[in-house]
C-alpha atoms as a PDB file:
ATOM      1  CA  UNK A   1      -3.092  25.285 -10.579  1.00  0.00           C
ATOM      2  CA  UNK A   2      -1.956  25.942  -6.822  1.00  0.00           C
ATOM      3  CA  UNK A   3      -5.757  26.511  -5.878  1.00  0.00           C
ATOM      4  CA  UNK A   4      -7.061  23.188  -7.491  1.00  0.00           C
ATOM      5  CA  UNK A   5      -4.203  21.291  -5.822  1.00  0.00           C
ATOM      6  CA  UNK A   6      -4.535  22.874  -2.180  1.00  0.00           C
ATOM      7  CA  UNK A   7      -8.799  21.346  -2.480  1.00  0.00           C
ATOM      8  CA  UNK A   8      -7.737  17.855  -3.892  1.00  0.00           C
ATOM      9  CA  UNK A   9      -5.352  17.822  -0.772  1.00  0.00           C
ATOM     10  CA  UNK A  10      -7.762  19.130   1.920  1.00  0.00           C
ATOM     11  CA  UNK A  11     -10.329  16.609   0.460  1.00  0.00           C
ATOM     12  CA  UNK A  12      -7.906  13.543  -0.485  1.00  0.00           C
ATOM     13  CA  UNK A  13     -10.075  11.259   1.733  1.00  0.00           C
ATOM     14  CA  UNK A  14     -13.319  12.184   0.425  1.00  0.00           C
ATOM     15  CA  UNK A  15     -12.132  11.638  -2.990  1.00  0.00           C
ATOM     16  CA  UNK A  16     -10.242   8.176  -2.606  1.00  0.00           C
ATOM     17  CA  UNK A  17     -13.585   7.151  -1.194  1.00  0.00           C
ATOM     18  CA  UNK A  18     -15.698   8.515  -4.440  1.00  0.00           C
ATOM     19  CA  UNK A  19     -12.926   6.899  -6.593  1.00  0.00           C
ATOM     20  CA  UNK A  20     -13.632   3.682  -4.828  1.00  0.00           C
ATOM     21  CA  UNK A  21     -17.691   4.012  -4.993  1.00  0.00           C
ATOM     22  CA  UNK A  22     -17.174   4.958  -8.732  1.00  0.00           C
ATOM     23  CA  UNK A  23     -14.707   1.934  -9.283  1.00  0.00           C
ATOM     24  CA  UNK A  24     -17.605  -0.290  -7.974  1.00  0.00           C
ATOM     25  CA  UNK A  25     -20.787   1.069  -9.779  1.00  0.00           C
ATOM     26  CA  UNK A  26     -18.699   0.735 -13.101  1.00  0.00           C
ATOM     27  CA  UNK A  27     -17.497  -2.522 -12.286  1.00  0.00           C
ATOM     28  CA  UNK A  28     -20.753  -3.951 -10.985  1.00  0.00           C
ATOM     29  CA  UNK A  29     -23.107  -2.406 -14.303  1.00  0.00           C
ATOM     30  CA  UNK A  30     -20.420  -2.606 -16.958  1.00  0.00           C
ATOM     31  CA  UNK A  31     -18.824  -6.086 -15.840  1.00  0.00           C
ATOM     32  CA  UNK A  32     -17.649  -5.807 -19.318  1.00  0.00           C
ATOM     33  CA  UNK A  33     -14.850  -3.578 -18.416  1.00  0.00           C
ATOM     34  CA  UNK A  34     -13.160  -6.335 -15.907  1.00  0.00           C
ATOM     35  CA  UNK A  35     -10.809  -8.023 -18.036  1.00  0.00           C
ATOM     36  CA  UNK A  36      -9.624  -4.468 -19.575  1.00  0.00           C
ATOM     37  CA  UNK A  37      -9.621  -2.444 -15.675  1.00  0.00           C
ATOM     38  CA  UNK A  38      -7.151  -5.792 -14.897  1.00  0.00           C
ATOM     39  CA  UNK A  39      -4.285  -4.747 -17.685  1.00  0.00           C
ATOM     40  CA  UNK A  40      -4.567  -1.381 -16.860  1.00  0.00           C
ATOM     41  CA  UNK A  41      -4.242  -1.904 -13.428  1.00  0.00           C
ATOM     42  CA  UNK A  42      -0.098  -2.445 -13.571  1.00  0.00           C
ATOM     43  CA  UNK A  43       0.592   0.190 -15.403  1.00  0.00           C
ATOM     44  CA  UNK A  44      -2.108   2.592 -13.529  1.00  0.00           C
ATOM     45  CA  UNK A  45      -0.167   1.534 -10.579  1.00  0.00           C
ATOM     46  CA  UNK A  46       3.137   2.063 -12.025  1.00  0.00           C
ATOM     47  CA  UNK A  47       2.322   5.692 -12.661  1.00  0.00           C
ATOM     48  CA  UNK A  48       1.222   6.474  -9.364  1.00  0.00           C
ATOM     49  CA  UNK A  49       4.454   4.869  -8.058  1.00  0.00           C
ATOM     50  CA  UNK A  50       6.864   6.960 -10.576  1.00  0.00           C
ATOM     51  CA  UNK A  51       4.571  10.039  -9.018  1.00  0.00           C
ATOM     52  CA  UNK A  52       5.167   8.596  -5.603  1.00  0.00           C
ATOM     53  CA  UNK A  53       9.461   7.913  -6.230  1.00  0.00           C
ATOM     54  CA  UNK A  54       9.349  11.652  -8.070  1.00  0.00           C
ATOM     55  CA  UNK A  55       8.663  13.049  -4.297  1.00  0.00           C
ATOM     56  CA  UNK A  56      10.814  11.110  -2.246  1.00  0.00           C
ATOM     57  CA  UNK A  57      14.089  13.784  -1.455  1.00  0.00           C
ATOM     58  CA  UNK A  58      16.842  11.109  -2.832  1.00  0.00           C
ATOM     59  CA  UNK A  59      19.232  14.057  -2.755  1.00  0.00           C
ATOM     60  CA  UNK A  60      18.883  14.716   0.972  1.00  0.00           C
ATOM     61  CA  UNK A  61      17.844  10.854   1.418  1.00  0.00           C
ATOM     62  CA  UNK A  62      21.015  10.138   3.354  1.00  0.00           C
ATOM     63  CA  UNK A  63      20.011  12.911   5.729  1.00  0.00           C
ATOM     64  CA  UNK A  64      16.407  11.733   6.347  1.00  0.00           C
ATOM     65  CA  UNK A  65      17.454   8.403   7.226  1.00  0.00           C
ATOM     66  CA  UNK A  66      19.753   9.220   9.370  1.00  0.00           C
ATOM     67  CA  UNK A  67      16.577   9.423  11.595  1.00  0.00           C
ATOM     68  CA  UNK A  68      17.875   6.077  12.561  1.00  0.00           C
ATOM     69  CA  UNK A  69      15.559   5.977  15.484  1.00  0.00           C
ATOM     70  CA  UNK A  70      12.587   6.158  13.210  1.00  0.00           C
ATOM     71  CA  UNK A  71      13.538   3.990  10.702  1.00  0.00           C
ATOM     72  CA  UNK A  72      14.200   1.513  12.818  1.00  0.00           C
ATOM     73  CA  UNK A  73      11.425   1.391  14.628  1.00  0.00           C
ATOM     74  CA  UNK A  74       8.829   1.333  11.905  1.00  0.00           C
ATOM     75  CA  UNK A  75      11.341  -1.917  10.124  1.00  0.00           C
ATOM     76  CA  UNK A  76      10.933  -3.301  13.634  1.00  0.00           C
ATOM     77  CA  UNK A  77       6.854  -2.591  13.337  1.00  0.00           C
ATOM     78  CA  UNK A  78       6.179  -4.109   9.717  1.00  0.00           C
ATOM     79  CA  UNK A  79       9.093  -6.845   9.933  1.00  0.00           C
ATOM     80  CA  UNK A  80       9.098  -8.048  13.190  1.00  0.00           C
ATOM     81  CA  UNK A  81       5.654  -7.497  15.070  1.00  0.00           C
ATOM     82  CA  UNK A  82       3.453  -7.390  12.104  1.00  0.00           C
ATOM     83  CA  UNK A  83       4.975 -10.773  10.718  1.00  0.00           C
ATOM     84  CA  UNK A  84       3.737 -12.401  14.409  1.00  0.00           C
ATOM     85  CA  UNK A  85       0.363 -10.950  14.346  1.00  0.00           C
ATOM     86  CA  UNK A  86      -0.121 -11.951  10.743  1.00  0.00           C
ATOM     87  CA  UNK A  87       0.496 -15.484  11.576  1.00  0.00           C
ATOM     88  CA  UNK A  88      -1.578 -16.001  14.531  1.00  0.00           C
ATOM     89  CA  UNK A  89      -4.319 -14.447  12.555  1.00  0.00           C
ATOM     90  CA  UNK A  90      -3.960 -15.633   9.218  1.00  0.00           C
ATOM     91  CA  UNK A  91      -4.227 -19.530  11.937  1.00  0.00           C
ATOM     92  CA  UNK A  92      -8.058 -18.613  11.179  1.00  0.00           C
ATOM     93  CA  UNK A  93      -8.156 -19.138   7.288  1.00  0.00           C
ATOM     94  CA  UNK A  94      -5.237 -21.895   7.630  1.00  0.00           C
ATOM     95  CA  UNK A  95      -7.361 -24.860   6.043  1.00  0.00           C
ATOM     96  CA  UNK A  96      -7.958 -22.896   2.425  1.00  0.00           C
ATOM     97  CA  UNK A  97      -4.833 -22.297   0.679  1.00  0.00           C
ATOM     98  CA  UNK A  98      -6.383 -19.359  -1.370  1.00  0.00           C
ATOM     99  CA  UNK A  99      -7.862 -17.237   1.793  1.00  0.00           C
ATOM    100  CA  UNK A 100      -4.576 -18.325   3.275  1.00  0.00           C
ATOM    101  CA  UNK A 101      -1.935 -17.298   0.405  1.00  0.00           C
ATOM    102  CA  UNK A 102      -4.108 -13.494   0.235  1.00  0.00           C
ATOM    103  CA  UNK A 103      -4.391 -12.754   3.659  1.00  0.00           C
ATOM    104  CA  UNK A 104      -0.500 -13.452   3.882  1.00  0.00           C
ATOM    105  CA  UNK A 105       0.519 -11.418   0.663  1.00  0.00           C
ATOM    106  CA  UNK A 106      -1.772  -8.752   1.823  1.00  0.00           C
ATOM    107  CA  UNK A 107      -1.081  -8.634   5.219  1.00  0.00           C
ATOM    108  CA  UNK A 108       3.016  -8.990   4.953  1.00  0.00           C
ATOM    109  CA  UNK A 109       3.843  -5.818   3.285  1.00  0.00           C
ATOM    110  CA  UNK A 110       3.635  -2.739   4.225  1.00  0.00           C
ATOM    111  CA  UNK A 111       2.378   0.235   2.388  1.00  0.00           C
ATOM    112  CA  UNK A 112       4.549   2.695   0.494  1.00  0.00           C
ATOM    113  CA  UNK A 113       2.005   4.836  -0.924  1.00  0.00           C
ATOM    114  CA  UNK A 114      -1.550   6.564   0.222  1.00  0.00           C
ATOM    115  CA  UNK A 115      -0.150   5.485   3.858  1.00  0.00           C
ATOM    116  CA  UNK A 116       2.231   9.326   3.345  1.00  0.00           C
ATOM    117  CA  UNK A 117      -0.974  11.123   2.313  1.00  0.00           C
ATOM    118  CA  UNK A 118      -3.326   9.839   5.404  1.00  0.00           C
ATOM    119  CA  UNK A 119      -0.690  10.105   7.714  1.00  0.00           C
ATOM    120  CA  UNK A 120       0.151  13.833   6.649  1.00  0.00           C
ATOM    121  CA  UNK A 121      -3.674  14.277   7.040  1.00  0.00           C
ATOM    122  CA  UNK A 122      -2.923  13.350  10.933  1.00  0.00           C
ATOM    123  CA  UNK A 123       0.146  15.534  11.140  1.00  0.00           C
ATOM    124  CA  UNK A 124       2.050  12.529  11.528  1.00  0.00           C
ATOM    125  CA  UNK A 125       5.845  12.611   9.583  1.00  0.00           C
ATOM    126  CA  UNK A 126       4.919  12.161   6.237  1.00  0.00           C
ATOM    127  CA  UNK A 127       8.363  13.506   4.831  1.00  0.00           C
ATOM    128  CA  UNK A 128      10.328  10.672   6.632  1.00  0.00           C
ATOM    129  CA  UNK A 129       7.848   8.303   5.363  1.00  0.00           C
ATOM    130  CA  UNK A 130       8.616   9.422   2.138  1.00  0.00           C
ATOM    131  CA  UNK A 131      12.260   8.748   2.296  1.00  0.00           C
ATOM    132  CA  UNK A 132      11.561   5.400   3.727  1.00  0.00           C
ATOM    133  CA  UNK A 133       9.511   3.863   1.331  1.00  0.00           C
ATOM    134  CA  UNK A 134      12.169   2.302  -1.122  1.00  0.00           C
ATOM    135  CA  UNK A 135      13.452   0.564   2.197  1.00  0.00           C
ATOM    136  CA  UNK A 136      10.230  -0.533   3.153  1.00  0.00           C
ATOM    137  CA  UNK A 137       9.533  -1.373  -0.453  1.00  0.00           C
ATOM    138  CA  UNK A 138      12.764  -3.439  -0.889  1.00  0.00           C
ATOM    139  CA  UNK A 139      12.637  -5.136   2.228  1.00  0.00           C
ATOM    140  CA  UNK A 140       9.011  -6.223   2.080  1.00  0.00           C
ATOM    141  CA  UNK A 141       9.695  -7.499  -1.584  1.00  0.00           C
ATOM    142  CA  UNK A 142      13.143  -9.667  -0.157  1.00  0.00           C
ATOM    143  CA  UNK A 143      11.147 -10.864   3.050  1.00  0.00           C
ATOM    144  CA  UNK A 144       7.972 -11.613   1.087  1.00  0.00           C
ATOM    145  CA  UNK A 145       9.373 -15.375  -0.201  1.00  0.00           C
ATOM    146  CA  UNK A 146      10.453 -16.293   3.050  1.00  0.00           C
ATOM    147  CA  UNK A 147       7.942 -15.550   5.275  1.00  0.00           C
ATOM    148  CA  UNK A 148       5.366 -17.392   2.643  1.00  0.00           C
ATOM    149  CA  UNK A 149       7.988 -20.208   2.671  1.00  0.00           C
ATOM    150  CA  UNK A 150       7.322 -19.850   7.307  1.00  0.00           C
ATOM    151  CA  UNK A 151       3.623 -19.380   7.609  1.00  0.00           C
ATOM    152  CA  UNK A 152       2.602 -21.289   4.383  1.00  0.00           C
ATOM    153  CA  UNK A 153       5.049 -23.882   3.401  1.00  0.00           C
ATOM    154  CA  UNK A 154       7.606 -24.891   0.780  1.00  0.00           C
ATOM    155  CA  UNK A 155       5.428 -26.400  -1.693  1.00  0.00           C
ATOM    156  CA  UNK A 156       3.230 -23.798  -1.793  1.00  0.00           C
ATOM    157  CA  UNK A 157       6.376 -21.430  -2.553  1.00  0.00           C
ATOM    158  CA  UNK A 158       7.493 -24.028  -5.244  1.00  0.00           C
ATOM    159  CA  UNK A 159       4.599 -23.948  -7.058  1.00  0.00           C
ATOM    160  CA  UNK A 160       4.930 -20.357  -7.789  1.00  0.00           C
ATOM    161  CA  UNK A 161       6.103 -18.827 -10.412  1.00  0.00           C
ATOM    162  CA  UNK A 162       8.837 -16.298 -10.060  1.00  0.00           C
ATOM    163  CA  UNK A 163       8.637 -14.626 -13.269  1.00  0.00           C
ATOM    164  CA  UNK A 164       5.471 -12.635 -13.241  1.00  0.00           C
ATOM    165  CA  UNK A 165       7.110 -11.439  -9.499  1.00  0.00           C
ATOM    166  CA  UNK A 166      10.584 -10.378 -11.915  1.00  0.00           C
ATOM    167  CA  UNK A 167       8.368  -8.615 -14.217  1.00  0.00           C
ATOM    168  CA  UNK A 168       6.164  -6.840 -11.378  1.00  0.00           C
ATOM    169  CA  UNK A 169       9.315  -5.788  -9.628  1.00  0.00           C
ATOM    170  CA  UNK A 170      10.714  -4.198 -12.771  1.00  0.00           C
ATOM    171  CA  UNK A 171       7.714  -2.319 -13.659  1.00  0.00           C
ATOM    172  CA  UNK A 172       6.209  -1.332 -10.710  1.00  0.00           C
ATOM    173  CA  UNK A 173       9.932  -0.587  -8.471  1.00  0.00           C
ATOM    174  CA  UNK A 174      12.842  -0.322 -11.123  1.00  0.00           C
ATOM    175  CA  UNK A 175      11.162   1.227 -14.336  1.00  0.00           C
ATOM    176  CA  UNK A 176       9.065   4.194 -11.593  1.00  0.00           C
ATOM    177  CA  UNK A 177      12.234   4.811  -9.237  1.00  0.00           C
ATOM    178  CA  UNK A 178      14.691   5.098 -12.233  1.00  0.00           C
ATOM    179  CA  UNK A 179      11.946   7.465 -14.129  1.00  0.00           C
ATOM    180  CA  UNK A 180      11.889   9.282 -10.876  1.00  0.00           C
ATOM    181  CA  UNK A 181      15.232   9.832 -10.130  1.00  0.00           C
ATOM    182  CA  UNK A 182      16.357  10.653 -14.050  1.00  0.00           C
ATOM    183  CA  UNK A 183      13.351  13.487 -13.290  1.00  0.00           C
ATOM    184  CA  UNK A 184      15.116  14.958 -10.287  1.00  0.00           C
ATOM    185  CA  UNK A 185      18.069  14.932 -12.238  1.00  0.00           C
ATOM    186  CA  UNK A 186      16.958  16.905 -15.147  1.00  0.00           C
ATOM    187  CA  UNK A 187      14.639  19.177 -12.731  1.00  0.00           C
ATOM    188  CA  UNK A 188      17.679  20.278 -11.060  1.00  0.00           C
ATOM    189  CA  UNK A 189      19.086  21.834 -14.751  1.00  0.00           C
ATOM    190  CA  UNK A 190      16.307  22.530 -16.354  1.00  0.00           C
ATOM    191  CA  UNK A 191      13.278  24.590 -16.679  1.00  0.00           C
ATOM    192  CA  UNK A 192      11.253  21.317 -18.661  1.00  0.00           C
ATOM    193  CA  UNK A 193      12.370  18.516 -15.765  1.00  0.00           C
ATOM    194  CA  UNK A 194      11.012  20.666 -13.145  1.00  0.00           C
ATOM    195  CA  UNK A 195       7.429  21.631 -14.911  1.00  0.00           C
ATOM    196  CA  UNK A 196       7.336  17.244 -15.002  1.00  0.00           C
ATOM    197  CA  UNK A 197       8.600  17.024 -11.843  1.00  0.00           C
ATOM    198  CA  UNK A 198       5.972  19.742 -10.433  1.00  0.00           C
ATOM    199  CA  UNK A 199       3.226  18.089 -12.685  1.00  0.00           C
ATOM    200  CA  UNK A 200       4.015  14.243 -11.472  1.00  0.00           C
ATOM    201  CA  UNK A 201       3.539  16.014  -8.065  1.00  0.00           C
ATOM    202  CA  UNK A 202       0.465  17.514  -8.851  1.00  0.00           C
ATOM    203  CA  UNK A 203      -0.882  14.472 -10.188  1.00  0.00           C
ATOM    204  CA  UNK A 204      -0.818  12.251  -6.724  1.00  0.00           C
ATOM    205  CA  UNK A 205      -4.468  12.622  -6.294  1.00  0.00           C
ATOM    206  CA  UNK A 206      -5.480  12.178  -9.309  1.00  0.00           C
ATOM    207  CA  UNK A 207      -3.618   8.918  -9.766  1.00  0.00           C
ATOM    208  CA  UNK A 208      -4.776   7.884  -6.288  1.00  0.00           C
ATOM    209  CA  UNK A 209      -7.577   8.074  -7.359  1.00  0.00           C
ATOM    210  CA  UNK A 210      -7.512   6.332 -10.950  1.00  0.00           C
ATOM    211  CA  UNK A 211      -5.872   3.695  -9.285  1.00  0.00           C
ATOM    212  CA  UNK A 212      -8.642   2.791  -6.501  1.00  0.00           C
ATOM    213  CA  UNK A 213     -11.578   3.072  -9.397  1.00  0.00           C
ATOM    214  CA  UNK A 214      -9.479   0.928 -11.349  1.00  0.00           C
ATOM    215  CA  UNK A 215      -8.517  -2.014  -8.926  1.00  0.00           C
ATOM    216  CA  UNK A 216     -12.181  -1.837  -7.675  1.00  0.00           C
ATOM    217  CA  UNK A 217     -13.633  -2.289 -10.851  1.00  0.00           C
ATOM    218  CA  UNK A 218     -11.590  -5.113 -12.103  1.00  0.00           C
ATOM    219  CA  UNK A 219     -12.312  -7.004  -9.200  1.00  0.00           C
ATOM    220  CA  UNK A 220     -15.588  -5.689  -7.760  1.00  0.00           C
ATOM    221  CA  UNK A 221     -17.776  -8.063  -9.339  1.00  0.00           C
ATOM    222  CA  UNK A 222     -15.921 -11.161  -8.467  1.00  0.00           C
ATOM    223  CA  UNK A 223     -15.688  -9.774  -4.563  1.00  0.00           C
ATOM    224  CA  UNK A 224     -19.664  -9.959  -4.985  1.00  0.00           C
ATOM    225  CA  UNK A 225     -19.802 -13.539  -6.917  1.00  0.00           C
ATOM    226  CA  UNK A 226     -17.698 -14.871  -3.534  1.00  0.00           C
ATOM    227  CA  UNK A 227     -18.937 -12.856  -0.734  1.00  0.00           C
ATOM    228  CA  UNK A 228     -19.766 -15.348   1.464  1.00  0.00           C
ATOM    229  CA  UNK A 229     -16.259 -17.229   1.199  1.00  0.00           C
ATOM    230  CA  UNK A 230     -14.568 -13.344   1.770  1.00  0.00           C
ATOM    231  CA  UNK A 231     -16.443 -12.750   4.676  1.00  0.00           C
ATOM    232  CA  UNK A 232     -14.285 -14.779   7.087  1.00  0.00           C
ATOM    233  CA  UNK A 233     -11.287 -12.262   5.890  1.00  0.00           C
ATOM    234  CA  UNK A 234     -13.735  -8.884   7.314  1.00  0.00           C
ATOM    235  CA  UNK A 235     -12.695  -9.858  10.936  1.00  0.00           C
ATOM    236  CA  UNK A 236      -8.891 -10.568  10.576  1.00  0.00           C
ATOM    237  CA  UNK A 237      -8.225  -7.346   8.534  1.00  0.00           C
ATOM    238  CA  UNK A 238      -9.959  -5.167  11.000  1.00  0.00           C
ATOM    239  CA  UNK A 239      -8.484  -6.735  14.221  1.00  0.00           C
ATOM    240  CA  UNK A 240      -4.916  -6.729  12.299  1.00  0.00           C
ATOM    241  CA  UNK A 241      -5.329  -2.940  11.935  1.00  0.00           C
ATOM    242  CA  UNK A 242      -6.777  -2.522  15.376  1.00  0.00           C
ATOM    243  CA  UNK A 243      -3.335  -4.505  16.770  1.00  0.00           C
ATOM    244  CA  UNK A 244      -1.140  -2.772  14.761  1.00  0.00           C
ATOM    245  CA  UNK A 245      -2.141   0.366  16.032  1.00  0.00           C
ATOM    246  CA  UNK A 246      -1.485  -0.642  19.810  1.00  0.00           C
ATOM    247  CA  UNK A 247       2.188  -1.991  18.875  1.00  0.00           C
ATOM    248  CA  UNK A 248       2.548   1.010  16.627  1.00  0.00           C
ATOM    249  CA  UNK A 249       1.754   3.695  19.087  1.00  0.00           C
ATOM    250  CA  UNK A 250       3.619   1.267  22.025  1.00  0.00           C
ATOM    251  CA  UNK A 251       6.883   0.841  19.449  1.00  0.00           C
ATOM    252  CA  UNK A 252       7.317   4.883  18.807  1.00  0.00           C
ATOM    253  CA  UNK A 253       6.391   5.881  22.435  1.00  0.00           C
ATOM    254  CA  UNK A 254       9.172   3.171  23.491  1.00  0.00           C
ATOM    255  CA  UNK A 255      11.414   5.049  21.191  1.00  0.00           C
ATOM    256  CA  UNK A 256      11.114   8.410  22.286  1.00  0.00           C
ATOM    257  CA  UNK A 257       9.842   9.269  18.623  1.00  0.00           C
ATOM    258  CA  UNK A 258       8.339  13.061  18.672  1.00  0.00           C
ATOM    259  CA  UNK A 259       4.684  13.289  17.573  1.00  0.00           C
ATOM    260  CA  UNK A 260       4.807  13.535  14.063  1.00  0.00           C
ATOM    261  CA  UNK A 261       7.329  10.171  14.093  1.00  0.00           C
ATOM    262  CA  UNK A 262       4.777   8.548  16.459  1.00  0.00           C
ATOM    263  CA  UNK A 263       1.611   9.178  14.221  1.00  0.00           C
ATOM    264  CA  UNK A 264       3.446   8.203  11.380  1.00  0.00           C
ATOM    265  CA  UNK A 265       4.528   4.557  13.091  1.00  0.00           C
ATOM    266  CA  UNK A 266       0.849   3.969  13.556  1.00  0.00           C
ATOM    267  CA  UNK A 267      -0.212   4.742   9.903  1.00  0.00           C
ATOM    268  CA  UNK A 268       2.930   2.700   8.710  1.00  0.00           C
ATOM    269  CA  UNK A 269       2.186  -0.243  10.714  1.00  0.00           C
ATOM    270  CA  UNK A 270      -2.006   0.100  10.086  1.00  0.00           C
ATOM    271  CA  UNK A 271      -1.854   0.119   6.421  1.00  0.00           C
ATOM    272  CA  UNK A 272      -0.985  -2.366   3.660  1.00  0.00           C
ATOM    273  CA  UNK A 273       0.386  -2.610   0.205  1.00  0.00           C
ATOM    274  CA  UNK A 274      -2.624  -3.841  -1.188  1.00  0.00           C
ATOM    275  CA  UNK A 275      -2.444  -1.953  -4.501  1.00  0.00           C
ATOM    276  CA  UNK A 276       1.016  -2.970  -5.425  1.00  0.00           C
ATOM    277  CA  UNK A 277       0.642  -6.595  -4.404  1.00  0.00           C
ATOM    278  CA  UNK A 278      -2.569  -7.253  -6.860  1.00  0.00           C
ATOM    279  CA  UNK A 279      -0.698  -7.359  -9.690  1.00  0.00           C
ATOM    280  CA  UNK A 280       1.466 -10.134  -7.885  1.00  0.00           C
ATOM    281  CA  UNK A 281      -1.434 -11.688  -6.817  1.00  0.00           C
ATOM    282  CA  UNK A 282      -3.613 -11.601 -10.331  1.00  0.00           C
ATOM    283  CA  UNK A 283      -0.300 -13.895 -11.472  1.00  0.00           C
ATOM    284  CA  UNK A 284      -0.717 -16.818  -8.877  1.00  0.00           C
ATOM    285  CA  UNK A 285      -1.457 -20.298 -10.177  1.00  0.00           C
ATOM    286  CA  UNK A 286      -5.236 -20.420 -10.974  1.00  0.00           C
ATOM    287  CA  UNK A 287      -6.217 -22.734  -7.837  1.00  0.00           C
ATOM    288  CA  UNK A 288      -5.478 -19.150  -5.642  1.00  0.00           C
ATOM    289  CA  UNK A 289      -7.949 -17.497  -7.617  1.00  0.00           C
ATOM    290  CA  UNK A 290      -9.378 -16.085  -4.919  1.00  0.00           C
ATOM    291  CA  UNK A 291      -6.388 -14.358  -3.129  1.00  0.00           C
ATOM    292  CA  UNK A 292      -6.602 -10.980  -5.873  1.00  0.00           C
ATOM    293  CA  UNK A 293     -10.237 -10.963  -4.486  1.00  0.00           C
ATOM    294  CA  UNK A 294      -9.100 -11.540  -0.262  1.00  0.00           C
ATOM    295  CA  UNK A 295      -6.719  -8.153  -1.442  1.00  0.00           C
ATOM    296  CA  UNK A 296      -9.257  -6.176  -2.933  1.00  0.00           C
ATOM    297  CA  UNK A 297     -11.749  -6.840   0.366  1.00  0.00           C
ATOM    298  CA  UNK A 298      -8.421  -5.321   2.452  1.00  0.00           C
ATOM    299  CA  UNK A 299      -8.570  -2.855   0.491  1.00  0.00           C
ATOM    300  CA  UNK A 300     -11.915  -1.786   1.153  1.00  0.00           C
ATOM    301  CA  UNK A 301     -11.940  -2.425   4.749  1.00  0.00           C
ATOM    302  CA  UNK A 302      -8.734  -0.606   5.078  1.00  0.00           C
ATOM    303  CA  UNK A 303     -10.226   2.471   3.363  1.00  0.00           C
ATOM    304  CA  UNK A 304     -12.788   2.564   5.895  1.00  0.00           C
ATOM    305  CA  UNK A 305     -10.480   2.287   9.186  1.00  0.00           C
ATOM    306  CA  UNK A 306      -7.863   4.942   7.826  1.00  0.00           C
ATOM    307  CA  UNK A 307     -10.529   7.324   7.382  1.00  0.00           C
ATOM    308  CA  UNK A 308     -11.089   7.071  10.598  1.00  0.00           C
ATOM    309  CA  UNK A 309      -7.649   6.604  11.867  1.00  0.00           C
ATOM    310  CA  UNK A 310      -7.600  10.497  10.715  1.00  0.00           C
ATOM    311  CA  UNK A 311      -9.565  11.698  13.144  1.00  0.00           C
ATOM    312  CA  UNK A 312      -8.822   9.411  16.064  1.00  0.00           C
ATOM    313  CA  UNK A 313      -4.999   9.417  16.128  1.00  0.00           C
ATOM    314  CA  UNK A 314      -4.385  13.133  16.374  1.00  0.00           C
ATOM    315  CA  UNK A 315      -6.691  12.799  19.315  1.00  0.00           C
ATOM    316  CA  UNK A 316      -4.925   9.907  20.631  1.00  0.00           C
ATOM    317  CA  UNK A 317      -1.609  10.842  20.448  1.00  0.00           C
ATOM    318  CA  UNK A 318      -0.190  14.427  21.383  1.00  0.00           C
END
């Protein structure tokens, strides 16, 4: 099992990618499978995240965020700099309300998932990102509401419903982190809860992957239909990514962060929480019908510039 694992691993990147060109080819010649890919998506998603929680070290998680200096400078990154670069760019797509509300969801939360696995792949601290991803996951989730409230407005808050938010919060945060921490539990006494917690582990890839076919072929089709409307999105994703790894690299070399802390800033602040914010975004009022499809275009184009944030950041910073 150990041999299987260590490939997946070495080839994570390559895979997400094939996951993401199988997602579309079934999406684009079976469109039939749409509406089904779209409820499987949340609990696909929840899985992952219960795989994700089942790694994070909650009983040395004290210890690990007592790397306060880290921790605070990657909040300061996605809570404080990102929210400022978000709304001078999301300015461009300011006159539609749907480009506008998806760009913002998108764009406001940071990512709490494939972000550990790419930045491990640059040697940067994936451990510590690990422990910090319930904060960064409960923070982005409180902030969320008010910085729509700042950038978009009250009545476009108001005329959202709150209860398919409850209901994505309990599945995809409560239900995986208390499934995840009942695991650790019962892998610390038994010989059962450690094979699951061991197997969960093994799984990450695997789900990763099932997760990015999935999302891509609920949605690929649609991304196609509107194209032309999503192409105005293409340049504020990639120059969001492109600033966030300036202030990023600028925030943990301010900090005094060691190498591995400083690559891992620059992932952190890069990448997005696309994948747990379409579920959110599938439940907006119907006249933001295309804000699941501005999500699923980061996505793609995020893909792309991690793959080759990779290579380049190792190179960049030593």
């Amino acid at each position: 099992m150990r041999e299987p694992m260590a490939w997946m691993e070495r080839h994570q990147a390559g895979l997400y990618l094939a996951a993401l060109a199988a997602g579309a080819g079934v999406g684009l010649t079976a469109p039939q499978v749409a509406r089904p890919a779209e409820v499987a998506v949340t609990p696909v998603l929840g899985l992952l995240l219960y795989a994700t929680f089942v790694g994070v070290p909650f009983a040395r998680l004290g210890g690990a965020l007592r790397d306060w200096r880290f921790l605070a400078t990657t909040l300061l990154v996605n809570f404080v700099a990102a929210p400022v670069i978000v709304f001078a760019l999301s300015r461009f797509v300011a006159h539609d309300r749907a480009l506008l509300i998806g760009v913002l969801f998108v764009l406001l939360t940071p990512c709490i998932d494939y972000v550990i696995v790419f930045s491990g792949l640059a040697g940067g601290a994936s451990d510590r990102l690990l422990a910090a991803a319930p904060v960064l996951l409960l923070g982005q989730m409180a902030l969320l509401p008010l910085y729509l409230w700042m950038f978009a407005g009250a009545d476009v808050v108001a005329g959202i419903d709150p209860a398919p938010f409850l209901e994505a919060l309990v599945l995809l945060i409560v239900l995986p982190l208390a499934a995840a921490v009942a695991t650790q539990l019962v892998a610390a006494r038994s010989r059962p809860g450690a094979l699951v917690r061991s197997g969960a582990t093994a799984a990450m890839v695997p789900l990763m992957m099932l997760t990015l076919a999935v999302v891509v072929a609920s949605q690929v089709r649609g991304v196609g239909e509107r194209f032309g409307a999503l192409l105005v999105v293409v340049p504020i994703f990639v120059a969001f990514a492109a600033i966030m790894v300036v202030i990023g690299a600028g925030a943990s070399r301010l900090a005094t962060l060691d190498t591995a802390g400083r690559r891992a800033t620059v992932f952190s602040g890069a990448t997005r929480n696309s994948l747990v914010i379409l579920p959110l975004a599938l439940a907006l009022p119907h006249e933001y019908d295309l804000a699941p499809l501005v999500v699923v275009t980061q996505t793609l184009v995020e893909l792309v510039i991690i793959v080759a944030l990779v290579r380049l950041v190792p190179r960049v910073i030593r």
